[in-house]
Protein backbone atom coordinates (compact mmCIF):
# COMPACT_ATOMS: atom_id res chain seq x y z
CA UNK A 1 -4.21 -15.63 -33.45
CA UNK A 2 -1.45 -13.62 -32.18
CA UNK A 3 1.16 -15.22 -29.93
CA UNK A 4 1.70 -13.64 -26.68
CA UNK A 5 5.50 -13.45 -25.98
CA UNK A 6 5.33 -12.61 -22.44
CA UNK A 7 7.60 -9.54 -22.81
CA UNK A 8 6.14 -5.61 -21.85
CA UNK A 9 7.12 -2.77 -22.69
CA UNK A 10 6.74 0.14 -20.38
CA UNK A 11 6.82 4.37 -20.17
CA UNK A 12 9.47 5.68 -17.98
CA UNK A 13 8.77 5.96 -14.39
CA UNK A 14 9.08 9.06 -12.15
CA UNK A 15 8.37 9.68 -8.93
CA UNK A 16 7.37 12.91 -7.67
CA UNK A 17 7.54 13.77 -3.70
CA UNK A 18 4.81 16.46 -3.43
CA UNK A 19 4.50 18.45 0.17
CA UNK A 20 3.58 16.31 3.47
CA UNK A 21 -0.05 17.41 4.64
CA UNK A 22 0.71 18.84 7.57
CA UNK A 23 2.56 21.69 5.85
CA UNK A 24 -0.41 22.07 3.88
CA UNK A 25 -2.88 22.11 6.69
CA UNK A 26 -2.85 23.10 10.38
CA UNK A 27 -3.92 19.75 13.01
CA UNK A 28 -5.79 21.56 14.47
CA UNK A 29 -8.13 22.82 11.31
CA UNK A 30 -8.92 19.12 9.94
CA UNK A 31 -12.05 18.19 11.57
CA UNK A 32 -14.91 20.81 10.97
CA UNK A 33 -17.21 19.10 13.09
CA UNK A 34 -17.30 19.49 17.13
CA UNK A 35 -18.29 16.42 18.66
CA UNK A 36 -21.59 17.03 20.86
CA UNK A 37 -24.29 14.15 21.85
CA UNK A 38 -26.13 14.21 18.01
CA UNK A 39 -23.16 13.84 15.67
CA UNK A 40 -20.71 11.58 16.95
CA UNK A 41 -20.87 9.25 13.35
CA UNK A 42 -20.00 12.40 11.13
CA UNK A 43 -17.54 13.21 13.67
CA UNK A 44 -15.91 10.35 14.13
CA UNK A 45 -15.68 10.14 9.83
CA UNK A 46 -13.64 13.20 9.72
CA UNK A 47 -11.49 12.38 12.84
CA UNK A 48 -10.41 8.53 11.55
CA UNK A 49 -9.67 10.51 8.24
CA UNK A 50 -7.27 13.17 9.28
CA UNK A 51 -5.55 10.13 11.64
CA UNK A 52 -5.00 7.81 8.51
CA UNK A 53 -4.37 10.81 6.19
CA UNK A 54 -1.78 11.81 8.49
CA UNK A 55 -0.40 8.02 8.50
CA UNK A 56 -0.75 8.10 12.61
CA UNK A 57 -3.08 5.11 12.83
CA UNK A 58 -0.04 2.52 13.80
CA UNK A 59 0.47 5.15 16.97
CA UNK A 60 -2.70 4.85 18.17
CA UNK A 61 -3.44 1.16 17.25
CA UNK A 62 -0.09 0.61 19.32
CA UNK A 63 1.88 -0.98 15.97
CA UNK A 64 4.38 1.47 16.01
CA UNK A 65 6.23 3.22 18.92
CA UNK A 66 6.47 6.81 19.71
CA UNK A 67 10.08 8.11 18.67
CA UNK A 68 12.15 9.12 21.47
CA UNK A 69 12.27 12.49 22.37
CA UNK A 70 16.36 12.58 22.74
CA UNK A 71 18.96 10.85 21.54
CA UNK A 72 21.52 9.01 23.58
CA UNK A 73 24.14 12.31 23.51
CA UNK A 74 21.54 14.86 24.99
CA UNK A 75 20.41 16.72 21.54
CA UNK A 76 16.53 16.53 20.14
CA UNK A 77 15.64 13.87 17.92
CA UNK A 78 14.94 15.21 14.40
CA UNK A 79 11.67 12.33 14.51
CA UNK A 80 9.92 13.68 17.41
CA UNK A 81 10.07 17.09 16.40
């Protein structure tokens, strides 16, 4: 039997930061479905996925807090925008 040294040997890591989604797709496109009073499952499917694929499910779930809108000298914050 082989002895097992406890040592591994591994590829070179990279990591590659490919474009957010929402330059790749408009909000307002995501869900294909409009909710009426027969299809609120399949609706509800493709709404909860845009939310997580868009990481937003902390906002809503109240985990994280809504970025302020200015900054204490007056100009826009570059995380609301």
């Amino acid at each position: 039997m082989a002895e097992d040294t406890g040592s591994q040997t591994t590829g070179p890591s990279a990591t590659i930061d490919g474009p957010k989604p929402q330059l790749l797709y408009p909000q307002n496109q995501l869900v294909s479905v409009k909710l009426n009073e027969g299809n609120f499952l399949v609706w509800k499917t493709q709404v909860l996925s845009a939310i997580k694929g868009y990481g937003l499910e902390d906002y809503i779930n109240g985990e994280s807090k809504t970025p302020e809108k200015f900054i204490s000298n007056g100009s826009q914050s570059q995380f609301f925008l």
